[in-house]
Protein backbone atom coordinates (compact mmCIF):
# COMPACT_ATOMS: atom_id res chain seq x y z
CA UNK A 1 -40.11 -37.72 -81.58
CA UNK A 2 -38.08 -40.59 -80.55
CA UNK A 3 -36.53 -43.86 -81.94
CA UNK A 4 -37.63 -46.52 -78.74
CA UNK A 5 -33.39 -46.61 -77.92
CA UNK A 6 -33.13 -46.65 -74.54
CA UNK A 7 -30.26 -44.10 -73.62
CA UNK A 8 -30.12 -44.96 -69.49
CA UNK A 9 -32.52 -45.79 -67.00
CA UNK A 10 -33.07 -43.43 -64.26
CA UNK A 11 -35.07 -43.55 -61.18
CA UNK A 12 -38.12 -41.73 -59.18
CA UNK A 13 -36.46 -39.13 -56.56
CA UNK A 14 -39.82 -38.06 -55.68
CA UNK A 15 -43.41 -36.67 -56.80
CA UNK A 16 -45.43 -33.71 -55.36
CA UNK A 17 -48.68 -32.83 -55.69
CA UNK A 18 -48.92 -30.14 -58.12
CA UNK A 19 -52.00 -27.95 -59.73
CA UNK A 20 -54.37 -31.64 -59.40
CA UNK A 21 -51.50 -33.48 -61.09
CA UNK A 22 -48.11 -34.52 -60.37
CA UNK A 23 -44.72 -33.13 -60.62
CA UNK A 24 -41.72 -35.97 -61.02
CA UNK A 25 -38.32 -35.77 -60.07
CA UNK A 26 -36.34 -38.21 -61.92
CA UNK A 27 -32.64 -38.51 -61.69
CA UNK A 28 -31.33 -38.94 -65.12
CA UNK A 29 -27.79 -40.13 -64.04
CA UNK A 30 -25.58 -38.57 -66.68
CA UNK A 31 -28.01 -38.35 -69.35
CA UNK A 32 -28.48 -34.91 -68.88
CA UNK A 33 -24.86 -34.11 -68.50
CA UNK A 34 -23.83 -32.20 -72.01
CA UNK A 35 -26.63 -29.81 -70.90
CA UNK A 36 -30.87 -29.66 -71.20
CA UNK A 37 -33.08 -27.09 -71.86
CA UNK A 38 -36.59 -26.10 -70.32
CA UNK A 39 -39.16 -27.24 -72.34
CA UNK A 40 -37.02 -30.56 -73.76
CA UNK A 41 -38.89 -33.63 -74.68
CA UNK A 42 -37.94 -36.58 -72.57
CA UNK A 43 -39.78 -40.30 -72.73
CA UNK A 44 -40.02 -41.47 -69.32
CA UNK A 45 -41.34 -45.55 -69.77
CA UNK A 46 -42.25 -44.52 -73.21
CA UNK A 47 -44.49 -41.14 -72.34
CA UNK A 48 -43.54 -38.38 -73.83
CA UNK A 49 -43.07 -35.33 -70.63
CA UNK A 50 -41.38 -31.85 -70.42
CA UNK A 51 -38.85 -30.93 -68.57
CA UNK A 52 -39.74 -28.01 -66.46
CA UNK A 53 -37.01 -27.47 -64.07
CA UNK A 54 -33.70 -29.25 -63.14
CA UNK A 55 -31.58 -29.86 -60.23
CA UNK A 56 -28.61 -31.58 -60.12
CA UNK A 57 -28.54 -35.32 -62.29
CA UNK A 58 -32.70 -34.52 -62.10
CA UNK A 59 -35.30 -32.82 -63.90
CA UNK A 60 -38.75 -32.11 -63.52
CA UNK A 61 -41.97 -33.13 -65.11
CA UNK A 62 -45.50 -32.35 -64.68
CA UNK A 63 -47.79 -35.10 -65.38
CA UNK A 64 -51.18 -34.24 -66.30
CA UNK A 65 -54.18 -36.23 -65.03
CA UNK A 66 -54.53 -37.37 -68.57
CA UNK A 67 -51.54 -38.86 -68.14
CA UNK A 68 -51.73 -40.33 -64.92
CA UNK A 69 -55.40 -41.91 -65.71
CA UNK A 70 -54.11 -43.27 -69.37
CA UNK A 71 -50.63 -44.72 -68.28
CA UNK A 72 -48.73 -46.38 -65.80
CA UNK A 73 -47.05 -43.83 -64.28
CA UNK A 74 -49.13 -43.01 -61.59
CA UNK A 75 -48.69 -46.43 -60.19
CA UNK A 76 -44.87 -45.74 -59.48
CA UNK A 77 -43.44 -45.63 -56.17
CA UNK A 78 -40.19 -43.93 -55.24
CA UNK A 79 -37.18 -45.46 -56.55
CA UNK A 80 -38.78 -46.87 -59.42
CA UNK A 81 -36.62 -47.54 -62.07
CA UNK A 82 -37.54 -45.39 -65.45
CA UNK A 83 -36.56 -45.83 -69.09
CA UNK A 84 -35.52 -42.56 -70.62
CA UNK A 85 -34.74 -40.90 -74.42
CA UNK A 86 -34.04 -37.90 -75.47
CA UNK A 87 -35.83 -36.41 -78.49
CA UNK A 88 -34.13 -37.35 -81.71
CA UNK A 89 -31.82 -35.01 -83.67
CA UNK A 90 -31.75 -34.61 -87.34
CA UNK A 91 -28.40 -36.41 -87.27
CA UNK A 92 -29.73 -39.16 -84.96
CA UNK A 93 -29.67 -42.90 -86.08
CA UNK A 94 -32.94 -44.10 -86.08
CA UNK A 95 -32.10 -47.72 -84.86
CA UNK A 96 -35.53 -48.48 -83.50
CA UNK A 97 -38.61 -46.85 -85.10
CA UNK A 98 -40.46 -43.36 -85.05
CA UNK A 99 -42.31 -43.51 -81.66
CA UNK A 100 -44.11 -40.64 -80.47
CA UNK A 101 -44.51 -41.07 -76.57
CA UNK A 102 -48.36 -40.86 -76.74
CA UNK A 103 -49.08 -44.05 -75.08
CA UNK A 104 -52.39 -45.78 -76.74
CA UNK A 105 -52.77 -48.26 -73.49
CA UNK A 106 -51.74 -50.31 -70.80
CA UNK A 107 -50.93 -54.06 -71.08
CA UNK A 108 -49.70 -56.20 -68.67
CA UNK A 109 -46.45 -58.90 -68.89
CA UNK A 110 -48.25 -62.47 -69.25
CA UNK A 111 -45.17 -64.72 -69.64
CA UNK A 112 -41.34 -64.89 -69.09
CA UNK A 113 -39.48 -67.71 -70.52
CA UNK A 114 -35.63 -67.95 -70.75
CA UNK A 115 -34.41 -68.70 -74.17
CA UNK A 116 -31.06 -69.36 -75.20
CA UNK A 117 -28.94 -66.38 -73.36
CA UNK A 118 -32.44 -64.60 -73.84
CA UNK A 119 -36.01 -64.39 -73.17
CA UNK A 120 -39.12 -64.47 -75.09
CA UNK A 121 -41.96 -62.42 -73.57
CA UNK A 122 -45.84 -62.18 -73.93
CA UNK A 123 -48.03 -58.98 -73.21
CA UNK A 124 -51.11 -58.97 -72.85
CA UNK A 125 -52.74 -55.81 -75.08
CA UNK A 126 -56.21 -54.17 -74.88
CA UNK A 127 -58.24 -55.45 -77.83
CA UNK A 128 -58.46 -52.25 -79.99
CA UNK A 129 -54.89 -52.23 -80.10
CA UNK A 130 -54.47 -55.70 -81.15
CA UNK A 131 -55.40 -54.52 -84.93
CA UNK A 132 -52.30 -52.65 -84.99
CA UNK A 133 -49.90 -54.90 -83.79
CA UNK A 134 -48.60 -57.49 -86.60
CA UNK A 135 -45.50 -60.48 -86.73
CA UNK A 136 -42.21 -58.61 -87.44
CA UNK A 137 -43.64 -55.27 -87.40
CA UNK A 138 -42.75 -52.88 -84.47
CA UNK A 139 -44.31 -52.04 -81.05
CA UNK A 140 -43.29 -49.82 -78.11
CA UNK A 141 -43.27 -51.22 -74.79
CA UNK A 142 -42.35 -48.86 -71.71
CA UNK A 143 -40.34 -46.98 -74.46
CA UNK A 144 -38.60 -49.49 -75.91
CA UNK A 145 -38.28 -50.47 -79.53
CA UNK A 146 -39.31 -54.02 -79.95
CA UNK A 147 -40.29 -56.35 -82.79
CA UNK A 148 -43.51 -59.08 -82.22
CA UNK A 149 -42.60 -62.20 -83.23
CA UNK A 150 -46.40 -63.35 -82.10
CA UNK A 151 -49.81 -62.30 -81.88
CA UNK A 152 -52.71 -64.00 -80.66
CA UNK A 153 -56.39 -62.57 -79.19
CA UNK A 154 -55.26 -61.63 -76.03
CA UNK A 155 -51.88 -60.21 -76.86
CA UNK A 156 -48.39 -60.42 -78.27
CA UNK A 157 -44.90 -62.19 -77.94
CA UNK A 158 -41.42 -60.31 -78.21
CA UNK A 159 -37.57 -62.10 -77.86
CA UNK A 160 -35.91 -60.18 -76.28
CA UNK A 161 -31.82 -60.62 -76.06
CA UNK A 162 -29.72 -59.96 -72.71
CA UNK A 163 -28.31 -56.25 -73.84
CA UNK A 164 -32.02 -54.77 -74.06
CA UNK A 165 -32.83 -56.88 -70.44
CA UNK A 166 -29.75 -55.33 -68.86
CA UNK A 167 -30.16 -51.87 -70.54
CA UNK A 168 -33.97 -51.01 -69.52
CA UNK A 169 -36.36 -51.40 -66.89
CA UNK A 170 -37.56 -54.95 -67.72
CA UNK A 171 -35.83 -56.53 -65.00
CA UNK A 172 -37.26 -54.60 -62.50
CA UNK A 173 -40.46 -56.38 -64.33
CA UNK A 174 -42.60 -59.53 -63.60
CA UNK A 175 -45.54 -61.45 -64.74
CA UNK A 176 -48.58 -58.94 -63.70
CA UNK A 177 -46.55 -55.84 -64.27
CA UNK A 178 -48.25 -53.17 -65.92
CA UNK A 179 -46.60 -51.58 -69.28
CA UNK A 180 -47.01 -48.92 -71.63
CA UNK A 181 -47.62 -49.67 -74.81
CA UNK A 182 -47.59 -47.61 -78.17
CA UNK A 183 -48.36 -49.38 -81.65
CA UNK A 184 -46.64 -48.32 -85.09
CA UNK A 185 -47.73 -44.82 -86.34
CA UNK A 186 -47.65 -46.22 -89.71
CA UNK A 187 -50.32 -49.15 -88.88
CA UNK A 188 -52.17 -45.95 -87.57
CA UNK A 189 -52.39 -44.16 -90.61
CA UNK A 190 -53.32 -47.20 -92.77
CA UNK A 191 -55.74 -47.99 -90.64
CA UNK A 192 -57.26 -44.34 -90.68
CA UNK A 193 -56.81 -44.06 -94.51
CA UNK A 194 -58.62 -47.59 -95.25
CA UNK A 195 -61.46 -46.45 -92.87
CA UNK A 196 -62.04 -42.87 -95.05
CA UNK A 197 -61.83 -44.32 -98.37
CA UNK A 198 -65.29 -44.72 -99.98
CA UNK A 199 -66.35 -48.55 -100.91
């Protein structure tokens, strides 16, 4: 589990081939540096991936083909710049919102426009997961924790201010870019719960 609170952003060493899949290097910079286990949950651009080795700043990951085929992260090159989060702890701050690093789809950035000392920013979603996303409620994009301020048929609006641009991948972003995207668990559940109750 994670909170969408970027911690650092790291970058692609390298990726092998590995059993059909994938197996990323990512230097984590010092993100790693009060120690990691094997087997520790670690969102890379919002996907949730075990670590399965370390060496040095980096860890390892193996990335299914499920993964590859469902996110974005088998469109990375080398040196591509990652968001990363560590799982939560019982004691952590939950500044964001409870994000689970199973991506649900892959939008695309459809708009930049500077604001103020800002930007406001429009996705575009896939259309099942427009149901779930709703003005002022919460949406992960690439891992982050952000809050819609729009939503329209072909996607949604954030504003986003200059610590989260400086802090995460986003300007390593433009118009086209592909993103991850996970919707609120909650809308989820309500959504699943209205469907099963008899009319």
């Amino acid at each position: 589990m994670f909170t969408g609170l970027i911690q650092a952003v790291g970058s692609l060493q390298r990726a092998e081939q590995h059993g059909g899949g994938l197996r990323w290097w990512v230097d984590a910079g010092e993100l790693l540096a009060d120690g990691a286990e094997l087997g520790e949950s670690i969102a890379v651009c919002g996907v949730c991936l075990t670590a399965v080795a370390f060496e040095g700043r980096a860890f390892a990951a193996d990335l299914a083909v499920e993964t590859l085929n469902r996110t974005t992260l088998g469109q990375l090159q080398t040196g591509a710049a990652v968001n990363l989060e560590r799982a939560v702890l019982p004691t952590t701050r939950l500044g964001g919102h409870l994000v689970s690093g199973h991506v649900d789809g892959v939008g695309a950035v459809s708009r930049i426009v500077t604001e103020g000392a800002g930007q406001r920013w429009t996705f575009s979603a896939p259309p099942e997961l427009l149901r779930f996303i709703a003005v002022k409620g919460s949406i992960c994009v690439e891992g982050i924790s952000l809050t819609v301020t729009d939503v329209d048929a072909r996607g949604f609006g954030v504003a986003l201010v200059p610590h989260t641009l400086q802090h995460t991948n986003l300007h390593t972003l433009a118009v086209g870019s592909p993103v991850n995207l996970e919707v609120d668990q909650i809308a989820r559940y309500v959504e699943r719960l209205m469907s099963a109750t008899p009319r």
